[in-house]
Protein backbone atom coordinates (compact mmCIF):
# COMPACT_ATOMS: atom_id res chain seq x y z
CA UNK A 1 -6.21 -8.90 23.83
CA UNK A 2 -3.79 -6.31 22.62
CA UNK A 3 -4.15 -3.56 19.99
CA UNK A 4 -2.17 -0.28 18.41
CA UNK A 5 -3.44 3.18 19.47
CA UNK A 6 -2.13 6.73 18.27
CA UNK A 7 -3.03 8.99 20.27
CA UNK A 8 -1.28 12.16 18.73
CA UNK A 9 1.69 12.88 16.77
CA UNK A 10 4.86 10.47 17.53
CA UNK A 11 2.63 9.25 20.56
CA UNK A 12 1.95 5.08 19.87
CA UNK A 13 1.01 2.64 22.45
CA UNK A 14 -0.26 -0.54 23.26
CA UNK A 15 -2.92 -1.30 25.20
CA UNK A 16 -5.55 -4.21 26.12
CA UNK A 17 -8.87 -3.78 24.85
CA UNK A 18 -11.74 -6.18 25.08
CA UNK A 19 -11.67 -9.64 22.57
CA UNK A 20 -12.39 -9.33 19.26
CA UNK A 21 -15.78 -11.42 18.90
CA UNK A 22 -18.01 -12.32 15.48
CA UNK A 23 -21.34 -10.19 15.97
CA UNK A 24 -22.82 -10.82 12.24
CA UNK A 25 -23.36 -13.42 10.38
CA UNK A 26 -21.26 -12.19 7.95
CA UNK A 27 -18.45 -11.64 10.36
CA UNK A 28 -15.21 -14.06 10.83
CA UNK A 29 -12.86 -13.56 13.71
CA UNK A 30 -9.35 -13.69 12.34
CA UNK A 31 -6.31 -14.41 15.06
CA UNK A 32 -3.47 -12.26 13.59
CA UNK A 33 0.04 -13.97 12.69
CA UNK A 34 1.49 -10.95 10.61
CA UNK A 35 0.80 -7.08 10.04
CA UNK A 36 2.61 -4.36 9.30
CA UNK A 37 3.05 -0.56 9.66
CA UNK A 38 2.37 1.04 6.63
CA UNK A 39 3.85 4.51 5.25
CA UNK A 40 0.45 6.28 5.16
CA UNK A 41 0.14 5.57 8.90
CA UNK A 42 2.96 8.14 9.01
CA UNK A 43 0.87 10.83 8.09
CA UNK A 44 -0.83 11.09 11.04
CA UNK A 45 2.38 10.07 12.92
CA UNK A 46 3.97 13.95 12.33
CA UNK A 47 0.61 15.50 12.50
CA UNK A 48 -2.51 14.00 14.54
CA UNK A 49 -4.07 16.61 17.49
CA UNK A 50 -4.13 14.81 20.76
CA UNK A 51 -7.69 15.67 20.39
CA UNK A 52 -8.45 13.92 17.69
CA UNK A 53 -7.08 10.67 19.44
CA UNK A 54 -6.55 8.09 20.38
CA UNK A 55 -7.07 5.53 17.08
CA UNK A 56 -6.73 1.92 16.49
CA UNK A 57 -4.07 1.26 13.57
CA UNK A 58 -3.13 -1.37 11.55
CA UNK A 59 -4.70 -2.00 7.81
CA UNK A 60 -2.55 -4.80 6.55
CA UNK A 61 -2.75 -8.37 8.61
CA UNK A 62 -2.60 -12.05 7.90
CA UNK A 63 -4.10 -13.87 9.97
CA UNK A 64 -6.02 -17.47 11.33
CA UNK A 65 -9.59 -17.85 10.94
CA UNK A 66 -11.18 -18.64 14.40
CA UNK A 67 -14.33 -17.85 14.09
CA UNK A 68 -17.25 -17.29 11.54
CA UNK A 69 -20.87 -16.20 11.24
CA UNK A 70 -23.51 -18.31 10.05
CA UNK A 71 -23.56 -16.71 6.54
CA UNK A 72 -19.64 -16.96 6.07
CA UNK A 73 -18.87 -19.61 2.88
CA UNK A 74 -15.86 -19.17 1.51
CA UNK A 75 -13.38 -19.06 4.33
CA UNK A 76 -13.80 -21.51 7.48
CA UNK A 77 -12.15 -22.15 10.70
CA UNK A 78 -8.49 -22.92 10.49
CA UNK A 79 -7.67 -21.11 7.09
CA UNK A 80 -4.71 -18.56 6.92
CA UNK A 81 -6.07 -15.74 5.00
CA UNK A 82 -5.01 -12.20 4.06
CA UNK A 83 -7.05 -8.99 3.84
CA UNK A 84 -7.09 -6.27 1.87
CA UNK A 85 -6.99 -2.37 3.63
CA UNK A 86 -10.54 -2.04 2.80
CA UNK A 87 -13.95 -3.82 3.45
CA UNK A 88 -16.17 -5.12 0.87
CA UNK A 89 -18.40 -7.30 -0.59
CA UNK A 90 -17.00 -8.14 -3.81
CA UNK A 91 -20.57 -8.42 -5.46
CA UNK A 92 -21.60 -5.21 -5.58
CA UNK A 93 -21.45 -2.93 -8.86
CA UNK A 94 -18.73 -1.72 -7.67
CA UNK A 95 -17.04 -4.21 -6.94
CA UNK A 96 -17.89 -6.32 -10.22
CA UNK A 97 -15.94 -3.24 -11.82
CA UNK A 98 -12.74 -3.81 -9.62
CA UNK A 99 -12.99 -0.43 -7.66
CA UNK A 100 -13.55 -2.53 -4.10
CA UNK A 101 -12.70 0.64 -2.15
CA UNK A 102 -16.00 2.18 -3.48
CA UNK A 103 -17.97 -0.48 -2.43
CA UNK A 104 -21.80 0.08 -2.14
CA UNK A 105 -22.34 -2.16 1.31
CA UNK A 106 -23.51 -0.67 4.47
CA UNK A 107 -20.44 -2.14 6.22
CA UNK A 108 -17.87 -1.31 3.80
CA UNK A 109 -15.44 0.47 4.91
CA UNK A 110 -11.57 1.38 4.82
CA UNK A 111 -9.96 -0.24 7.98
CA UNK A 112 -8.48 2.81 9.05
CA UNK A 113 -12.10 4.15 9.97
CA UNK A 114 -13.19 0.91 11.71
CA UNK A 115 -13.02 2.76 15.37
CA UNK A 116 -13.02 -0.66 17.31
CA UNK A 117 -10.88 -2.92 14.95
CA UNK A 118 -7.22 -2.37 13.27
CA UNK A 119 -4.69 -4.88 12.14
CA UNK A 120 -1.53 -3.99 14.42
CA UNK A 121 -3.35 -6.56 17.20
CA UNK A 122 -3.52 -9.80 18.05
CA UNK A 123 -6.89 -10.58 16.29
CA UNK A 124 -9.48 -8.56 14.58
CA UNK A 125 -13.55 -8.84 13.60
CA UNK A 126 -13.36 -8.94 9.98
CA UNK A 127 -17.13 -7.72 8.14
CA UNK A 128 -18.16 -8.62 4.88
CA UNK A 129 -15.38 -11.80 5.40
CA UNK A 130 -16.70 -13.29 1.97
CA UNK A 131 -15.44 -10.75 0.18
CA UNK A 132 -12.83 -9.29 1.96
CA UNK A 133 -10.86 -12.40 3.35
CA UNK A 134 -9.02 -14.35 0.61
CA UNK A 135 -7.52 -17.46 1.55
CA UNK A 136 -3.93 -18.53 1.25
CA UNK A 137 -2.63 -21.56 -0.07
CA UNK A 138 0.20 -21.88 2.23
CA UNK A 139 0.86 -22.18 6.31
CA UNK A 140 1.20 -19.57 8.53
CA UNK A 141 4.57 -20.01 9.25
CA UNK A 142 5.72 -20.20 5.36
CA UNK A 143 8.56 -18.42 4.28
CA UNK A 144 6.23 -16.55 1.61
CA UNK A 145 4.40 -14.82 4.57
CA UNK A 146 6.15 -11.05 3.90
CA UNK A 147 5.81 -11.36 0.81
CA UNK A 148 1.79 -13.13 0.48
CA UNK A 149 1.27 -9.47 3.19
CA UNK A 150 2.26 -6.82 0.56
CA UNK A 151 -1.12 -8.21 -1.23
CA UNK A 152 -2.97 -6.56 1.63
CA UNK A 153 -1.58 -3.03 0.23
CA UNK A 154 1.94 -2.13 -0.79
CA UNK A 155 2.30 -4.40 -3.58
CA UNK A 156 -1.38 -3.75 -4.95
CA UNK A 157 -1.09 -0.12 -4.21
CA UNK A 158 2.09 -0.53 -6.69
CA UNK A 159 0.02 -2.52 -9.35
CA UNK A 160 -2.47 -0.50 -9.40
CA UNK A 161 -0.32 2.92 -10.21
CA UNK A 162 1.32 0.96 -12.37
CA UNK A 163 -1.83 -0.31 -14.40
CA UNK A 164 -3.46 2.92 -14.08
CA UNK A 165 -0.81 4.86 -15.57
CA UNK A 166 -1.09 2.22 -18.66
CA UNK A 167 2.32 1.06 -17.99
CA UNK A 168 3.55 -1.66 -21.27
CA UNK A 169 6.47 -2.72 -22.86
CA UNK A 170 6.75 0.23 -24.88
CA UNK A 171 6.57 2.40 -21.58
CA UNK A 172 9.42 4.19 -19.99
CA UNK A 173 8.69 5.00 -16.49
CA UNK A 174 9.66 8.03 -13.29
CA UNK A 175 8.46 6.46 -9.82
CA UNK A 176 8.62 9.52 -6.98
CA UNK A 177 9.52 7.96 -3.82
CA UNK A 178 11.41 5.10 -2.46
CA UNK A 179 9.01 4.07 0.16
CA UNK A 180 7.59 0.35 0.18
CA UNK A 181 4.99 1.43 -2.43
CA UNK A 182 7.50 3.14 -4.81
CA UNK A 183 9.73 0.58 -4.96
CA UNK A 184 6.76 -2.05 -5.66
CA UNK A 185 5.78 0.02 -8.24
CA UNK A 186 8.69 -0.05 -9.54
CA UNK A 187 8.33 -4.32 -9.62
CA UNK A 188 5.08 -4.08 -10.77
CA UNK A 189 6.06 -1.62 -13.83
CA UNK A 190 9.12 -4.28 -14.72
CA UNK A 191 6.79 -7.03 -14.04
CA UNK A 192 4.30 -5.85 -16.42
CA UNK A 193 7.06 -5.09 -19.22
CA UNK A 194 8.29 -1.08 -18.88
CA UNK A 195 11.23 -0.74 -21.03
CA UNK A 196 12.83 1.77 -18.72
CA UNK A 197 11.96 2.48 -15.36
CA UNK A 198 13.83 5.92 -13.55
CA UNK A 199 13.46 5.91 -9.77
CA UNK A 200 14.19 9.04 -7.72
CA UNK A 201 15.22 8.45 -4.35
CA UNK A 202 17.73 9.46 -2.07
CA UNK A 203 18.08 6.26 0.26
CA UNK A 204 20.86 4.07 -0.94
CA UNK A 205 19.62 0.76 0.43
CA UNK A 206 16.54 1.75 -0.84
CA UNK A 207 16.95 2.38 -4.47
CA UNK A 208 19.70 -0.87 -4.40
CA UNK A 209 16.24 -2.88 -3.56
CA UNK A 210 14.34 -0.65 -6.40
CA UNK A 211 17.03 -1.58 -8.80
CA UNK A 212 17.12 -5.28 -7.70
CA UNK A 213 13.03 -4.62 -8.55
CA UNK A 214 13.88 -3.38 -11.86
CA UNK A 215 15.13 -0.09 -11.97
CA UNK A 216 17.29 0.91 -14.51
CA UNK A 217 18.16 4.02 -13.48
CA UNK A 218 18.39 6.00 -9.75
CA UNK A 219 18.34 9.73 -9.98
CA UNK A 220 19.36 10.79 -6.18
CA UNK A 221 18.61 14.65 -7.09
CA UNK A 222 15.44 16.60 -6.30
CA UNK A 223 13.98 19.71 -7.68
CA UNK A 224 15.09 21.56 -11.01
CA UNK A 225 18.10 19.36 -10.92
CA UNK A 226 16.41 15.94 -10.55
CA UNK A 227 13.83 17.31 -13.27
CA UNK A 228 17.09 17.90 -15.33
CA UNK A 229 18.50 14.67 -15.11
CA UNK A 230 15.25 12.24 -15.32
CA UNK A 231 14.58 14.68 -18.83
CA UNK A 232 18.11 13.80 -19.85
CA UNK A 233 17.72 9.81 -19.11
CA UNK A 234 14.72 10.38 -21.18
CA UNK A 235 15.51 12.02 -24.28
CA UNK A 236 14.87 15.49 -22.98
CA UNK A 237 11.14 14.78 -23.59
CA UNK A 238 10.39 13.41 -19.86
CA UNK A 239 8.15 9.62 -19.43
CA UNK A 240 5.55 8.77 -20.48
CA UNK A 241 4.44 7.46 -17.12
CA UNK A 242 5.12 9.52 -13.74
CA UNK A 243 4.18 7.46 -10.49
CA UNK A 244 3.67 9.98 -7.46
CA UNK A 245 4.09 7.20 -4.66
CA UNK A 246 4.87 10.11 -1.80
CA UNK A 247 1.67 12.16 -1.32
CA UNK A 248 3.23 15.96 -0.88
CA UNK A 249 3.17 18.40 -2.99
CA UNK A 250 7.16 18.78 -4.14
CA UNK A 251 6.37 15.26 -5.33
CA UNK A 252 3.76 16.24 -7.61
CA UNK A 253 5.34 19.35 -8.44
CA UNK A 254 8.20 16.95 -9.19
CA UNK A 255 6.15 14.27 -11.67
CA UNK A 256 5.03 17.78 -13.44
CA UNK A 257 8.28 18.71 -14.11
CA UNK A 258 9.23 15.16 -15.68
CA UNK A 259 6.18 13.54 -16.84
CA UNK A 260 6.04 13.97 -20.89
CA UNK A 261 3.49 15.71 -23.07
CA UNK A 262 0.14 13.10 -23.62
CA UNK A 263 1.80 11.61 -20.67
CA UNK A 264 0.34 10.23 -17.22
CA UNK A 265 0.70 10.73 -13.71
CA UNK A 266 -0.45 8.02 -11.57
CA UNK A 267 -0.78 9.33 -7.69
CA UNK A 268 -1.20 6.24 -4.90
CA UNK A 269 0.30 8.15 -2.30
CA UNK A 270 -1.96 9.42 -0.28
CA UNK A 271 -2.27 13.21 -1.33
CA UNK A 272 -1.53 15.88 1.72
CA UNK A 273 -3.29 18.83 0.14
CA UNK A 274 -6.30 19.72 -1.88
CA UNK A 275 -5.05 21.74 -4.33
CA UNK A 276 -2.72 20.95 -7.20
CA UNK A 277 -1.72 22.44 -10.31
CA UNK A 278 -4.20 20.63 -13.19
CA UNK A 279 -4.84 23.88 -15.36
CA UNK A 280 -3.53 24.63 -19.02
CA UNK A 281 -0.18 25.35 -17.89
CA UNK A 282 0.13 22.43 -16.09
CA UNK A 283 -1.82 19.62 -17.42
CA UNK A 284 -4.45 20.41 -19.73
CA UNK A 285 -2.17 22.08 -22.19
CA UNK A 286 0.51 19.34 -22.61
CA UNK A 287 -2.86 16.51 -23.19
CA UNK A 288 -1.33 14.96 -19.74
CA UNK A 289 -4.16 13.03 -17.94
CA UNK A 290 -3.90 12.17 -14.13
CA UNK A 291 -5.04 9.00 -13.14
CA UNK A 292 -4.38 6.67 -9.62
CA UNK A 293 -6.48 7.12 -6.63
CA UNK A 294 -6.90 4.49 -3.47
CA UNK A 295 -5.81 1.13 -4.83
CA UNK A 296 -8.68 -1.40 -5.03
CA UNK A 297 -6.49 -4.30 -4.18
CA UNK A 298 -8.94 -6.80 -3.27
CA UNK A 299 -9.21 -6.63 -7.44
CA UNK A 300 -5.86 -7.62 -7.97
CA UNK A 301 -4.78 -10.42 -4.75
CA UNK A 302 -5.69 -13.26 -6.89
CA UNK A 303 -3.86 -12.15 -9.86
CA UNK A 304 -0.76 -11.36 -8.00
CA UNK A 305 -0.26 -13.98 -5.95
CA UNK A 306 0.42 -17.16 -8.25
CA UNK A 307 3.80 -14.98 -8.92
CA UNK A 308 4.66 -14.48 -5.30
CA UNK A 309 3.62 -18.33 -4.19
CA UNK A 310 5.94 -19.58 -7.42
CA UNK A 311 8.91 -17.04 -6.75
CA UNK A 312 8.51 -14.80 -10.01
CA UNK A 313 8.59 -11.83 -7.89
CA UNK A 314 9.88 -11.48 -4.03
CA UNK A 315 7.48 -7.96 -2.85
CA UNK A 316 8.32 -8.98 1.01
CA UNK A 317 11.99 -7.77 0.85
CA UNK A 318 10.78 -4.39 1.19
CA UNK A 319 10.08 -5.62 4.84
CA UNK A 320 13.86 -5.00 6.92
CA UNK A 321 12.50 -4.89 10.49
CA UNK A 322 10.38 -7.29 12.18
CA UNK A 323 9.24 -6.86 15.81
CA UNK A 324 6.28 -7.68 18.08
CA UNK A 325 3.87 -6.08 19.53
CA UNK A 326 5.54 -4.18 22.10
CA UNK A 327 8.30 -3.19 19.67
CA UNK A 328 5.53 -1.55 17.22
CA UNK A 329 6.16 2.35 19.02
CA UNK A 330 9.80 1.64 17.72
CA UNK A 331 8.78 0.75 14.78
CA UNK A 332 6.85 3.94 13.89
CA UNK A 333 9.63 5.74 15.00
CA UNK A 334 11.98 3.73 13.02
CA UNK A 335 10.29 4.43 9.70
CA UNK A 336 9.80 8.45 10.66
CA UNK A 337 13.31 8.18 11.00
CA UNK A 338 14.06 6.69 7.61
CA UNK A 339 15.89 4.07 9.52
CA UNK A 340 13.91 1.36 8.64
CA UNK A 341 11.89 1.08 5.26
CA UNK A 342 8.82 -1.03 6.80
CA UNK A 343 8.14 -2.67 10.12
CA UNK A 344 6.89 -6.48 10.26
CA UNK A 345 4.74 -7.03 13.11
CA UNK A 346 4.37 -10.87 14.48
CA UNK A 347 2.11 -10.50 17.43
């Protein structure tokens, strides 16, 4: 079969590998019909060492089940199912608590540190399948594919900032980036009531989709003048919600400089640095509490989805390129580039 390697900054290819086989009874063996490349998989796009290469990618698929281990009872041969970016049980402590991605299990795991599995393939071993796999109620060729695959991340990564940053109807709301997860956090703060949602982006077919999510307002400016501007949308006072949905630090020197006192920042993009601002000047001093982390979406697939299967919300039109396999180097480049917002992959 056929799988995604990096092996080093801007350096993607596609290469055969052996079949993807059940070797637990917990296992299933899932044939992949959709997957997708995913912003954080741009991180180590501009920066991985040859050295510390080459990787399989992919941690968003949809897929066929072909395959599964003797213990395996809630998914069976034949079902279209999606999984989440991470591995788990979904019985452990943790996991009753709806924090997946700190799973207790042996074999959890984030897919991104699975060395010989990764979702930008044409199947994949899937552990722990009765807890990670969740069935779909709908074909594999449905028109609600794109958007059933944002449950696998983008969309629950936006949910999750959203709910973590308490997001209501009382709530007026800044989202940082206008990436796939930024804009479906901005759907997922309308869809959960905000009465005002600011986005801050610079791409205009970008924040045109955030608005068609829900936006009600676009500030294109960055720095002291974008602080300016999102404080004068909001009273001078800032939000009382910030949602960091980039991962470098202008962007969370950016929700500082707009986020209101007793305010929250939520962070789900994936942070680039260790150190941050969080002392009296910063945080403490104006009662503003951070909050987000890595989105447990396995917590959140079954409450999203009756909204996507009965058309309340549309999450897959943040998906504007689709290729196959071969095209998937393009792809990466395509969404470096800013060209392309994110890349659907149909093996």
């Amino acid at each position: 079969m056929r799988a995604t390697f990096m092996y080093g900054a801007g350096d993607v290819r596609i290469e055969n590998v052996p079949d993807s086989v059940v070797k637990l009874p917990t296992d299933a063996l899932v044939r992949i019909t959709a997957s997708c490349v995913c912003g954080s998989d741009l991180h180590p796009y501009a920066s991985m060492k040859p050295e510390d290469g080459p990787v399989r990618m992919g941690h968003e698929f949809i897929g066929i089940v072909e395959a599964t281990g003797s213990e395996v009872t809630t998914v069976k041969k034949g079902d279209t199912v999606v999984a989440p970016f991470a591995i788990s049980d979904n019985t452990c402590v943790f996991c009753r608590e709806r924090l997946h991605t700190s799973c207790a299990h042996p074999q959890a795991n984030l897919w991104d540190d699975e060395l010989e599995e990764g979702g930008q393939a044409e199947a994949v071993r899937v552990p722990l399948a009765d807890g990670t796999l969740v069935k779909l109620p709908v074909a594999p060729d449905s028109a609600l594919i794109p958007s059933l695959l944002t449950l696998s991340d983008v969309l629950g990564t936006g949910h999750h900032a959203a709910v973590a940053g308490g997001v209501d109807e009382r709530t007026h709301v800044t989202v940082i980036g206008d990436g796939a997860v930024g804009l479906l956090a901005v759907l997922s703060a309308r869809r959960l009531g905000a009465e005002r949602i600011i986005l801050m982006g610079r791409h205009r077919a970008r924040t045109d989709l955030g608005r068609a999510f829900g936006a009600t307002d676009v500030v294109s400016a960055r720095g002291e003048e974008g602080t300016a501007r999102v404080r004068e949308l909001s009273g001078g006072h800032g939000t009382h919600v910030v949602i960091e949905a980039v991962g470098h630090m202008p962007a969370y020197e950016q929700a500082l400089g707009v986020i209101r006192p007793g305010g929250v920042i939520s962070r789900v993009g994936v942070p680039q640095y260790e150190q941050a601002p969080i002392g009296f000047g910063s945080l403490f001093g104006h009662n503003i509490r951070l909050a987000g982390g890595v989105a447990p979406v396995r917590a959140y697939i079954e409450e999203l989805m009756p909204d996507i299967v009965e058309g309340v919300i549309e999450p897959g039109k943040v998906f504007d390129t689709m290729t196959d396999l071969d095209g998937v180097p393009a792809g990466y480049r395509a969404m470096a580039d800013r060209t392309s917002l994110k890349v659907l992959v149909k093996p």
